[in-house]
C-alpha atoms as a PDB file:
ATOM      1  CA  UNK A   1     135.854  51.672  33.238  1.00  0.00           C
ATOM      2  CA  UNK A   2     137.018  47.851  33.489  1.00  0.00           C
ATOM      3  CA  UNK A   3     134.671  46.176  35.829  1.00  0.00           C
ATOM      4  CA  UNK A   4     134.272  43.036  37.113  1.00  0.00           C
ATOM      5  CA  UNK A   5     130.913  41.589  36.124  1.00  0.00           C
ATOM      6  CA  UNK A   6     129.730  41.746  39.746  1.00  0.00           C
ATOM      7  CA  UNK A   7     130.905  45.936  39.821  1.00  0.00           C
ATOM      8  CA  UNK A   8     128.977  46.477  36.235  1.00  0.00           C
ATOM      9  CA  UNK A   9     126.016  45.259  38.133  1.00  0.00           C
ATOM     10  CA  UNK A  10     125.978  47.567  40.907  1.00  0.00           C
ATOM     11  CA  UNK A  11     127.310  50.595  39.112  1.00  0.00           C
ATOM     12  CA  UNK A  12     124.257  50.234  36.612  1.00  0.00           C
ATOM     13  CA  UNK A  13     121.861  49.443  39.864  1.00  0.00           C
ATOM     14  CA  UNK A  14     122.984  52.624  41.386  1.00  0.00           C
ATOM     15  CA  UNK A  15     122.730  55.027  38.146  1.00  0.00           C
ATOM     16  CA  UNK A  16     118.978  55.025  39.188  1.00  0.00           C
ATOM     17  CA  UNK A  17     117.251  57.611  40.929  1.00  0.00           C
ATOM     18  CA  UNK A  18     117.681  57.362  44.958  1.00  0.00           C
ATOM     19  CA  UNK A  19     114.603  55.643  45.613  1.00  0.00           C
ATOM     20  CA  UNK A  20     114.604  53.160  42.947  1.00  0.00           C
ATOM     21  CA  UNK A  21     117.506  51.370  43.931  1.00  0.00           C
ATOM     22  CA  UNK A  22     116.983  47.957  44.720  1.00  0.00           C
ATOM     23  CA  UNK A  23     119.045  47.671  47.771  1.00  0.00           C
ATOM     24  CA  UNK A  24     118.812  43.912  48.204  1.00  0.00           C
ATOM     25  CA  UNK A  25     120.190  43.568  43.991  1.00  0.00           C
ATOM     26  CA  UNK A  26     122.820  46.109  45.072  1.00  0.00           C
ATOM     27  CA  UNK A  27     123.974  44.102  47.852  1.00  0.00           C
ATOM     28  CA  UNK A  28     124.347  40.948  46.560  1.00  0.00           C
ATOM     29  CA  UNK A  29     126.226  42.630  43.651  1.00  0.00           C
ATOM     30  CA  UNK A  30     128.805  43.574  46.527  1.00  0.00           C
ATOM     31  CA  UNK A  31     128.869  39.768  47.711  1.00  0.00           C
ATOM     32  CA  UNK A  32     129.046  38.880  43.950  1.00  0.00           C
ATOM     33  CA  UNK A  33     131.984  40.888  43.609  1.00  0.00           C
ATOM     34  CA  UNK A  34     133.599  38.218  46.975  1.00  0.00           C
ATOM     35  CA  UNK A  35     131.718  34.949  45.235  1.00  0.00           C
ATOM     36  CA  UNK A  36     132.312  35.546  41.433  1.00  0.00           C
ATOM     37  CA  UNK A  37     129.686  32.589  41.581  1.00  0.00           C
ATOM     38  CA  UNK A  38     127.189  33.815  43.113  1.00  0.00           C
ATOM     39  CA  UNK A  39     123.612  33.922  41.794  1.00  0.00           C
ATOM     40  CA  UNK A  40     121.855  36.650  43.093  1.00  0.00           C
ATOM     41  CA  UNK A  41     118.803  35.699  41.921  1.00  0.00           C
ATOM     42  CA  UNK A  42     118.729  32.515  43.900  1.00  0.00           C
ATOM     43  CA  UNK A  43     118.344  35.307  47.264  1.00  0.00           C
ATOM     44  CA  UNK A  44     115.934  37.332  46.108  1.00  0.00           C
ATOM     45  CA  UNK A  45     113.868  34.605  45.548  1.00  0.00           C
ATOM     46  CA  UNK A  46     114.586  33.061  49.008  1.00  0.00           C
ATOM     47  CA  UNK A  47     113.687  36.524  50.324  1.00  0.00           C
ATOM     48  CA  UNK A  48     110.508  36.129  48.269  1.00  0.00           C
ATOM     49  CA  UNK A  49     110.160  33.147  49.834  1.00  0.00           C
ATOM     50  CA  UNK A  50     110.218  34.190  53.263  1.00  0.00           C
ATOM     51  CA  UNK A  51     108.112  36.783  52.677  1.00  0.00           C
ATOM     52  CA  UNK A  52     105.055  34.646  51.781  1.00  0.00           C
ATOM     53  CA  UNK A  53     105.843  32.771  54.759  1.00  0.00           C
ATOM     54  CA  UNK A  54     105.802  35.885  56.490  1.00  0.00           C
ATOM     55  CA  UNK A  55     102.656  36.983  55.194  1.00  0.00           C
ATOM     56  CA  UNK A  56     100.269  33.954  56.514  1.00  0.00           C
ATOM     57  CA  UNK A  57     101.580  34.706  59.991  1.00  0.00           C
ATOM     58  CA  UNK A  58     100.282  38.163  59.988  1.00  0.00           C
ATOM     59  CA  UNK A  59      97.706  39.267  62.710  1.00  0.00           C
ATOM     60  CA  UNK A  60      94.190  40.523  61.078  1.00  0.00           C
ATOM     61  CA  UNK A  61      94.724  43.285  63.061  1.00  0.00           C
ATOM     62  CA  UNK A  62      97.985  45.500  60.299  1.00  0.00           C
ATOM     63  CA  UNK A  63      98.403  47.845  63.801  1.00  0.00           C
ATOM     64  CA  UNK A  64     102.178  48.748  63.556  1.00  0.00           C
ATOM     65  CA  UNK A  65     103.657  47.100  67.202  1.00  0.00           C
ATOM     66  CA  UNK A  66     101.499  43.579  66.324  1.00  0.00           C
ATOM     67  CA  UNK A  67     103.007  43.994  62.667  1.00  0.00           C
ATOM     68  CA  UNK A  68     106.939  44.289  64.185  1.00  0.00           C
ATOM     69  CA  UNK A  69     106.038  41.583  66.688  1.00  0.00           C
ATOM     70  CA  UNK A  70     105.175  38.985  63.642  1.00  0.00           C
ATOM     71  CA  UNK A  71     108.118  39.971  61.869  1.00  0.00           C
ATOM     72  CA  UNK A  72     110.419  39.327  65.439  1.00  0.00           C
ATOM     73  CA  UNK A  73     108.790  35.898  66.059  1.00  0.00           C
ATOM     74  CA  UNK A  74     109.250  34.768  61.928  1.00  0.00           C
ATOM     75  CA  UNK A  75     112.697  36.262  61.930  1.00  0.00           C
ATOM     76  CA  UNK A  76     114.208  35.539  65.190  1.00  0.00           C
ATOM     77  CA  UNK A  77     112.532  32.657  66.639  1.00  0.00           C
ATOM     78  CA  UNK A  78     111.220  30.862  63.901  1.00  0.00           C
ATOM     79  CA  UNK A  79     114.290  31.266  61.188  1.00  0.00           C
ATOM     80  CA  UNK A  80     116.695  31.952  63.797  1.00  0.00           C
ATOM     81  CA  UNK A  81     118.431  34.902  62.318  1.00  0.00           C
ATOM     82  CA  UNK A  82     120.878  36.796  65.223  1.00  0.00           C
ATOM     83  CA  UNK A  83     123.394  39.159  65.777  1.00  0.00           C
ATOM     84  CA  UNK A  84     127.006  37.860  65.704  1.00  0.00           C
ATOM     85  CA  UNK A  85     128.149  38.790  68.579  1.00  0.00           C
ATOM     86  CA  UNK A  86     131.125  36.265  69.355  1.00  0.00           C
ATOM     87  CA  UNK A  87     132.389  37.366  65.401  1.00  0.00           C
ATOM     88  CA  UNK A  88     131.341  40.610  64.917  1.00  0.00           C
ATOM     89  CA  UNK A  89     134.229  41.740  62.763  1.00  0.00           C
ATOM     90  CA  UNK A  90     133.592  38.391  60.121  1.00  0.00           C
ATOM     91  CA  UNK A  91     133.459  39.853  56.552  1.00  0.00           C
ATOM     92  CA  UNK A  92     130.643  37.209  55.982  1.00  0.00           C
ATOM     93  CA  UNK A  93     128.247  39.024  58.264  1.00  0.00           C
ATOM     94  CA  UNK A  94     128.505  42.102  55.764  1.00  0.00           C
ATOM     95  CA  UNK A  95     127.643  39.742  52.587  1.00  0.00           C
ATOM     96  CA  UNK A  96     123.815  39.364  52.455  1.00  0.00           C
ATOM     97  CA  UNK A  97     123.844  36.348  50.849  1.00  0.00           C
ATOM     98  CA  UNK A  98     126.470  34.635  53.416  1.00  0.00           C
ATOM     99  CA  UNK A  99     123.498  36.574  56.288  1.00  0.00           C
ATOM    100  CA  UNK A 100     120.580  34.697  54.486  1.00  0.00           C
ATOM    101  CA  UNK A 101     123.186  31.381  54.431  1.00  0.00           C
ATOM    102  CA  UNK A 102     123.934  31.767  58.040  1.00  0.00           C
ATOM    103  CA  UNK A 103     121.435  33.363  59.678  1.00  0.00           C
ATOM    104  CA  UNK A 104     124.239  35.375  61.130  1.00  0.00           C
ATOM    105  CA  UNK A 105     124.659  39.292  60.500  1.00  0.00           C
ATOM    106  CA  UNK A 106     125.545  43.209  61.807  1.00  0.00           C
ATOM    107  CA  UNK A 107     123.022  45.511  62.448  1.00  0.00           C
ATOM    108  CA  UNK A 108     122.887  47.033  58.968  1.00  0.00           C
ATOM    109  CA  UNK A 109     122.932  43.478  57.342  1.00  0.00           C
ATOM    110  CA  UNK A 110     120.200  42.115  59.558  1.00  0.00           C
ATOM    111  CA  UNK A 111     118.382  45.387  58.870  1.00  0.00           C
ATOM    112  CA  UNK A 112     118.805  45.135  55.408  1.00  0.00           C
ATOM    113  CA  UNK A 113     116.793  41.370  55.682  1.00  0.00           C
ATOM    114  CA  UNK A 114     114.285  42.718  57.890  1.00  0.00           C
ATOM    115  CA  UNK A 115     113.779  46.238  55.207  1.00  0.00           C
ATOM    116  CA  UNK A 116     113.494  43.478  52.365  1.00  0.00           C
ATOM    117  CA  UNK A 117     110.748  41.428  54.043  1.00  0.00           C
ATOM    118  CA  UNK A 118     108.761  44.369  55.379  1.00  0.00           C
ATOM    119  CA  UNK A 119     108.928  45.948  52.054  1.00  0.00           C
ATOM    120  CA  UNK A 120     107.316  42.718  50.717  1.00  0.00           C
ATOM    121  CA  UNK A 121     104.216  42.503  53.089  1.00  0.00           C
ATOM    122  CA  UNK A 122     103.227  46.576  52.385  1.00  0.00           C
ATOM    123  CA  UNK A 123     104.910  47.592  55.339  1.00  0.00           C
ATOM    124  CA  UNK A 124     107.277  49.890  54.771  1.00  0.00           C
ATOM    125  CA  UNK A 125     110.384  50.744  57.411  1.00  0.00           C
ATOM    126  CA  UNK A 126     113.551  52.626  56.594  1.00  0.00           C
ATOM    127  CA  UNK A 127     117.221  52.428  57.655  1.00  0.00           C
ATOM    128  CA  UNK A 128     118.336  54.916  60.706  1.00  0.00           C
ATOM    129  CA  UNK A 129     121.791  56.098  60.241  1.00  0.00           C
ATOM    130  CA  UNK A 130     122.484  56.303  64.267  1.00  0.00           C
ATOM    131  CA  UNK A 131     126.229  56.710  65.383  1.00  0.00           C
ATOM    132  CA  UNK A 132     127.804  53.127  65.619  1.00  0.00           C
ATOM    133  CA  UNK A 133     124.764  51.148  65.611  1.00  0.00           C
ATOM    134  CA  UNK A 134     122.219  51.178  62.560  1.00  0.00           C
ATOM    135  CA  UNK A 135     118.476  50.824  63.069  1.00  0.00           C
ATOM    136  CA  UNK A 136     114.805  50.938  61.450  1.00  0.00           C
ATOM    137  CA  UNK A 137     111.636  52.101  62.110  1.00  0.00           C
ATOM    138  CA  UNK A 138     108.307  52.021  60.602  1.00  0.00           C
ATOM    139  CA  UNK A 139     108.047  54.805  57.544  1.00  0.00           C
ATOM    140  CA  UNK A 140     105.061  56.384  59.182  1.00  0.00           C
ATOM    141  CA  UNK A 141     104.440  60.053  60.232  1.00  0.00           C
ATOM    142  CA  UNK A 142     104.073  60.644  64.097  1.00  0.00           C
ATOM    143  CA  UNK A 143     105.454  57.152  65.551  1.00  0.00           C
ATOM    144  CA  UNK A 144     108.693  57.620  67.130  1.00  0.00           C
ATOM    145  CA  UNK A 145     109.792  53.129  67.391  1.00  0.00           C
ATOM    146  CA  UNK A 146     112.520  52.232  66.493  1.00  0.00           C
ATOM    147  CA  UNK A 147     113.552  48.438  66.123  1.00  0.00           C
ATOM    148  CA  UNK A 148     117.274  46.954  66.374  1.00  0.00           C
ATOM    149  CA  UNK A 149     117.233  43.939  63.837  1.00  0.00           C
ATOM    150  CA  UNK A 150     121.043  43.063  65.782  1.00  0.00           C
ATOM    151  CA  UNK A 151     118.719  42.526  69.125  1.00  0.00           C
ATOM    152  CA  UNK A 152     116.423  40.383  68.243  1.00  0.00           C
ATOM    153  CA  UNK A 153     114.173  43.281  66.321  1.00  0.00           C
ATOM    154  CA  UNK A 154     113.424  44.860  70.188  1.00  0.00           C
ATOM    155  CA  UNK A 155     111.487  47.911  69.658  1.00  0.00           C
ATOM    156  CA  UNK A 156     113.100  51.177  71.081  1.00  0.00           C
ATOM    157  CA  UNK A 157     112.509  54.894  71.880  1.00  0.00           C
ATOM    158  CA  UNK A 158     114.440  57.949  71.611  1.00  0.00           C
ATOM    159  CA  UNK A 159     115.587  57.983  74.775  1.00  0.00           C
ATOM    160  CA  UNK A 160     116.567  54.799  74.979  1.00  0.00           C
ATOM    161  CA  UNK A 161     118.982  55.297  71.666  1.00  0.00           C
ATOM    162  CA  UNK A 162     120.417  58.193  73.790  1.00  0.00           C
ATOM    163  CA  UNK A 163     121.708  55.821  76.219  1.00  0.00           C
ATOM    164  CA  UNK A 164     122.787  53.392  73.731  1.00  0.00           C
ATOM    165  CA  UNK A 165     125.066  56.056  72.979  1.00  0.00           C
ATOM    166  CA  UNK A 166     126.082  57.010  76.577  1.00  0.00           C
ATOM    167  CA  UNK A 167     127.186  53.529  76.786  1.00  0.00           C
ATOM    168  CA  UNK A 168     128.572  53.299  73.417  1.00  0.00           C
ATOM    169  CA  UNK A 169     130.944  56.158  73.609  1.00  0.00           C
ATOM    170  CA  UNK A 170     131.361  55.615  77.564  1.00  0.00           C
ATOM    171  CA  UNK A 171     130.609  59.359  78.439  1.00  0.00           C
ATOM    172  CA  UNK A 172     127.193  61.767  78.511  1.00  0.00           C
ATOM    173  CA  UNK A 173     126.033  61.558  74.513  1.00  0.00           C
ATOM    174  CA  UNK A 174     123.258  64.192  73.819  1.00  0.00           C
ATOM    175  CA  UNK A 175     120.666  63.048  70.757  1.00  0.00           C
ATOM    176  CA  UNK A 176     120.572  64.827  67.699  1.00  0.00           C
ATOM    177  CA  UNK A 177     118.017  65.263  65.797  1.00  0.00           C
ATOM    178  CA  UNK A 178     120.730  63.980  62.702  1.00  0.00           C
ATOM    179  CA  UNK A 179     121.684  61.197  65.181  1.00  0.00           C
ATOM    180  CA  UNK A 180     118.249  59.214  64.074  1.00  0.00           C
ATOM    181  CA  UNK A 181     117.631  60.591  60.682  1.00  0.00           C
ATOM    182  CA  UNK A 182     116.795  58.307  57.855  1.00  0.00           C
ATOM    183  CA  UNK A 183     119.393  57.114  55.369  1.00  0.00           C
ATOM    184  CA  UNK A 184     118.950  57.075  51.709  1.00  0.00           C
ATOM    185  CA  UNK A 185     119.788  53.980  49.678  1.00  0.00           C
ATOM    186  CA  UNK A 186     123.081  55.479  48.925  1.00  0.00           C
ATOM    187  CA  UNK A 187     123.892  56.153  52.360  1.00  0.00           C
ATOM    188  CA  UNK A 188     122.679  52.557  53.366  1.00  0.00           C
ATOM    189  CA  UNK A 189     125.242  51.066  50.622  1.00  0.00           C
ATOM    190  CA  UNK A 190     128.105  53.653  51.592  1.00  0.00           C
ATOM    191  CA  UNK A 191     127.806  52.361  55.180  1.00  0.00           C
ATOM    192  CA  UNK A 192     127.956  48.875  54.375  1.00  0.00           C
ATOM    193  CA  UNK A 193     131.046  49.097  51.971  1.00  0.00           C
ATOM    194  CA  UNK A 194     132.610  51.369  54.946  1.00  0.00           C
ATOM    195  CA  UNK A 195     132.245  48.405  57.554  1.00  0.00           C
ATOM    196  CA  UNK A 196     134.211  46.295  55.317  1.00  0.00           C
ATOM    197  CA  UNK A 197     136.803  48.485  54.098  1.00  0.00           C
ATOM    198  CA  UNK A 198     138.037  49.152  58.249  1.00  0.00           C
ATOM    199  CA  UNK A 199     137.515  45.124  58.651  1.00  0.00           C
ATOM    200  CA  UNK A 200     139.622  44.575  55.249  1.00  0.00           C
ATOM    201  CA  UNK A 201     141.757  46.845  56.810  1.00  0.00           C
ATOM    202  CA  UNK A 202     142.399  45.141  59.870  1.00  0.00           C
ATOM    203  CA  UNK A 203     143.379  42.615  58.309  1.00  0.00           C
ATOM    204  CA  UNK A 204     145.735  44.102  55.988  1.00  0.00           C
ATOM    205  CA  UNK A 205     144.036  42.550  53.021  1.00  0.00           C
ATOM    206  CA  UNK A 206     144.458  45.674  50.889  1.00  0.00           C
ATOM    207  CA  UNK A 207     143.193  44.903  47.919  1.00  0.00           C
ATOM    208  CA  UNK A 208     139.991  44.259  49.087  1.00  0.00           C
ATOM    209  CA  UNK A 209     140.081  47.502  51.033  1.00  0.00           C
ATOM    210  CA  UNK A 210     140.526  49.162  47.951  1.00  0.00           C
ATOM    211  CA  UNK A 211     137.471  47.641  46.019  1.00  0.00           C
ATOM    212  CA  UNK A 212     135.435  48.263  48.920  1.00  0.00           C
ATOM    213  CA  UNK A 213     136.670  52.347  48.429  1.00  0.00           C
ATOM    214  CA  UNK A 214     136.381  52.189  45.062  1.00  0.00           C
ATOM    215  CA  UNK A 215     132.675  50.948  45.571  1.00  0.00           C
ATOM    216  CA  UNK A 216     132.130  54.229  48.001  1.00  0.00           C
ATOM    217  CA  UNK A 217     133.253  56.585  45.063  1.00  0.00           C
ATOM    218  CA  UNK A 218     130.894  54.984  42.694  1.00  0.00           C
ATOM    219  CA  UNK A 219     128.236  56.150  45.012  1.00  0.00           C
ATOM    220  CA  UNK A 220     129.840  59.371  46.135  1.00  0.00           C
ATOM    221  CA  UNK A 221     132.651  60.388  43.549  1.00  0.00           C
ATOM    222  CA  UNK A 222     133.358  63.865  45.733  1.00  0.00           C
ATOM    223  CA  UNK A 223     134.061  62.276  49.221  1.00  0.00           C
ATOM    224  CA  UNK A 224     137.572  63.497  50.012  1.00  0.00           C
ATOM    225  CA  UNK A 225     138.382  61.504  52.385  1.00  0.00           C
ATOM    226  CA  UNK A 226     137.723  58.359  50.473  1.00  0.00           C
ATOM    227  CA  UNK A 227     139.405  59.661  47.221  1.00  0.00           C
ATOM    228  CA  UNK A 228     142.218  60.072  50.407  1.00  0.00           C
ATOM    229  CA  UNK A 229     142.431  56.839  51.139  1.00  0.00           C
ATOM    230  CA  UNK A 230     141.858  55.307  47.649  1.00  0.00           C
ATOM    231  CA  UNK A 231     145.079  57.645  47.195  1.00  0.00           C
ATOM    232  CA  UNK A 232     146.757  55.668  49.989  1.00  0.00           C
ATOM    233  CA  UNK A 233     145.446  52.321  49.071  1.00  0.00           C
ATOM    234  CA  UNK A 234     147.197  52.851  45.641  1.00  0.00           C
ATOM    235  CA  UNK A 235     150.239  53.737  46.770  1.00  0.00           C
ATOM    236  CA  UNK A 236     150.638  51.291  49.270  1.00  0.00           C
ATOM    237  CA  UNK A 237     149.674  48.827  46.587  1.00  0.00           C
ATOM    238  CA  UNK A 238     152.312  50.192  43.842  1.00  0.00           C
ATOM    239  CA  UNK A 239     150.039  52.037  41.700  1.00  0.00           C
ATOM    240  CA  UNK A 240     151.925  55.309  42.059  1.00  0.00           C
ATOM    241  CA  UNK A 241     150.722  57.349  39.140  1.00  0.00           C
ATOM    242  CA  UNK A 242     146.689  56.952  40.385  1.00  0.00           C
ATOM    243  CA  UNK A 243     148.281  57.642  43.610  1.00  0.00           C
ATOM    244  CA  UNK A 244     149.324  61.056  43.185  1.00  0.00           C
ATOM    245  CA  UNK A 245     146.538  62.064  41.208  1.00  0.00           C
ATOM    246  CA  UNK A 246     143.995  61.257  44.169  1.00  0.00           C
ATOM    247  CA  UNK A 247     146.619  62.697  46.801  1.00  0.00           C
ATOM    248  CA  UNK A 248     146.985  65.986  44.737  1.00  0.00           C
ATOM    249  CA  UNK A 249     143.222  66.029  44.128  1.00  0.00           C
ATOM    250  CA  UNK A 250     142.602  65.676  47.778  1.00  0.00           C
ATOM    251  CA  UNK A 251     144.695  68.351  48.148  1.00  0.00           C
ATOM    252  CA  UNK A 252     142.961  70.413  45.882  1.00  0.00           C
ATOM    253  CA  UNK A 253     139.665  70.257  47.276  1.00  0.00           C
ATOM    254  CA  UNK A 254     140.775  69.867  51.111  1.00  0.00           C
ATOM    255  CA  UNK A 255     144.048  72.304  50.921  1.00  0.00           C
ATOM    256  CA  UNK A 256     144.048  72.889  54.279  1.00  0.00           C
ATOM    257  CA  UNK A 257     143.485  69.493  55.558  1.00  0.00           C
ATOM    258  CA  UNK A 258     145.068  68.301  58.790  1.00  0.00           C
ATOM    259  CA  UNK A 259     146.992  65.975  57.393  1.00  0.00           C
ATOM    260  CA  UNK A 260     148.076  67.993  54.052  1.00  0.00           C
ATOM    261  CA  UNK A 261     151.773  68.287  55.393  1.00  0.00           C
ATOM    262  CA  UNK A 262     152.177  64.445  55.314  1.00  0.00           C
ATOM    263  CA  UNK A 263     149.871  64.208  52.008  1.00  0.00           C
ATOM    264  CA  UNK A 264     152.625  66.598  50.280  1.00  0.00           C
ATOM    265  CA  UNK A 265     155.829  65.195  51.584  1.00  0.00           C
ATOM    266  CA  UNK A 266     154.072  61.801  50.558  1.00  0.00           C
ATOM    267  CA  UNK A 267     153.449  63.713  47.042  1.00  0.00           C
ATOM    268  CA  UNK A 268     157.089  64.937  47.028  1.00  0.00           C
ATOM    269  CA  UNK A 269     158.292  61.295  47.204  1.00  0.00           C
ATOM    270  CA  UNK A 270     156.283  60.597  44.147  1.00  0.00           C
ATOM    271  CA  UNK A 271     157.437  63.150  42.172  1.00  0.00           C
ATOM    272  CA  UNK A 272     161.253  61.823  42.951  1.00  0.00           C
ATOM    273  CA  UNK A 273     160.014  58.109  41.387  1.00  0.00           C
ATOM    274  CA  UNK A 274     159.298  59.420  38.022  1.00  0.00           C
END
């Protein structure tokens, strides 16, 4: 395979077992792949760095709500990290090294900062994969909290994520249990490389869209949809013979797919440019 530098990185990073991905390495190897430059050492250390700070503004008392409320006053008020509300849609708030720069971020991104530094101080949280909005809560059995590092880390309940969702999707939502579930580190990296692909997308900038897909099937070669829209992405892009191999593939595993009329008369027009 003919990787970047920055793509070798996070292809060997994710060849580990599940939990021994380093999540922070494996997203600044994403922003690497954007700032060739980059030096992702340079933010691990500064997320060293902030946890030590961190760590002398701990209460004596390690009871989990005290623990989240040091974390919210370091983070937020002290640092000055926030959501980016006015930009949401920025690619820079999906690079953690441009969130760390900026003090600017999405939910996931922000989450990802505030995983990192509770990770450091022995307090472990993980990432909640909830519909539209990503969240964390404390990796302890029995305590239902969750925290939203976009909202300046405010600590949540269940119910209150079921009107989240109300809101969200402007009509009755009823929770899940899958709605909260945790995320593994692949899942966590999918759905950061999936908010840039739609914003890359947006925007028309298809090569990036289609390094940000390629990234997805590195962590998930058997998603059809993405091998779909890699399909697409090539085609659009000229690369017709890797386009009809992913279209027919898709085909293959998805044969009766809604869209499989379109995929073959798209697959038909391929065949006439050889």
């Amino acid at each position: 395979m003919n990787f970047s530098s920055a793509r070798q990185y996070f292809y060997q990073e994710i060849q580990q077992p599940d939990d021994r991905i380093d999540l922070a390495k494996a997203a600044l190897y994403i922003a690497q792949e954007e700032y060739p430059a980059l030096d992702p050492e340079e933010y691990l250390n500064a997320l060293d760095t902030m946890a030590m700070e961190l760590q002398e503004r701990l209460p004596c008392s390690q009871y989990p709500l005290r623990v989240i409320q040091s974390i919210n006053k370091y983070l937020y008020d002290d640092l000055g990290f926030a959501g980016n509300k006015k930009d949401y849609y920025d690619p820079r708030n999906s690079f953690l090294s441009d969130v760390i720069d900026r003090r600017l971020g999405i939910p996931i991104t922000l989450a990802l900062v505030y995983l990192e530094l509770s990770q450091r101080i022995d307090f472990p949280m993980v990432g909640v994969g909830m519909p539209g909005h990503f969240l964390i809560r404390p990796d302890i059995s029995d305590m239902e909290i969750f925290v939203d590092a976009f909202d300046h880390g405010e600590v949540i309940f269940a119910q209150d994520c079921q009107e989240r969702l109300s809101q969200m999707f402007q009509q009755p939502v009823t929770l899940k249990s899958e709605f909260l579930a945790t995320v593994s580190h692949r899942q966590f990296l999918a759905r950061m490389l999936t908010n840039l692909k739609y914003i890359y997308l947006k925007k028309q900038q298809l090569e990036k869209t289609l390094a940000a897909v390629e990234r997805i099937l590195l962590l998930f070669p058997d998603v059809s949809i993405e091998l779909r829209d890699r399909g697409l992405l090539y085609y659009q892009l000229g690369h017709y013979p890797q386009a009809a191999t992913d279209l027919q593939t898709y085909l293959t595993k998805v044969p009766d797919a809604e869209d499989a009329t379109v995929i073959r008369r798209l697959l038909d027009e391929l065949g006439n440019r050889e």
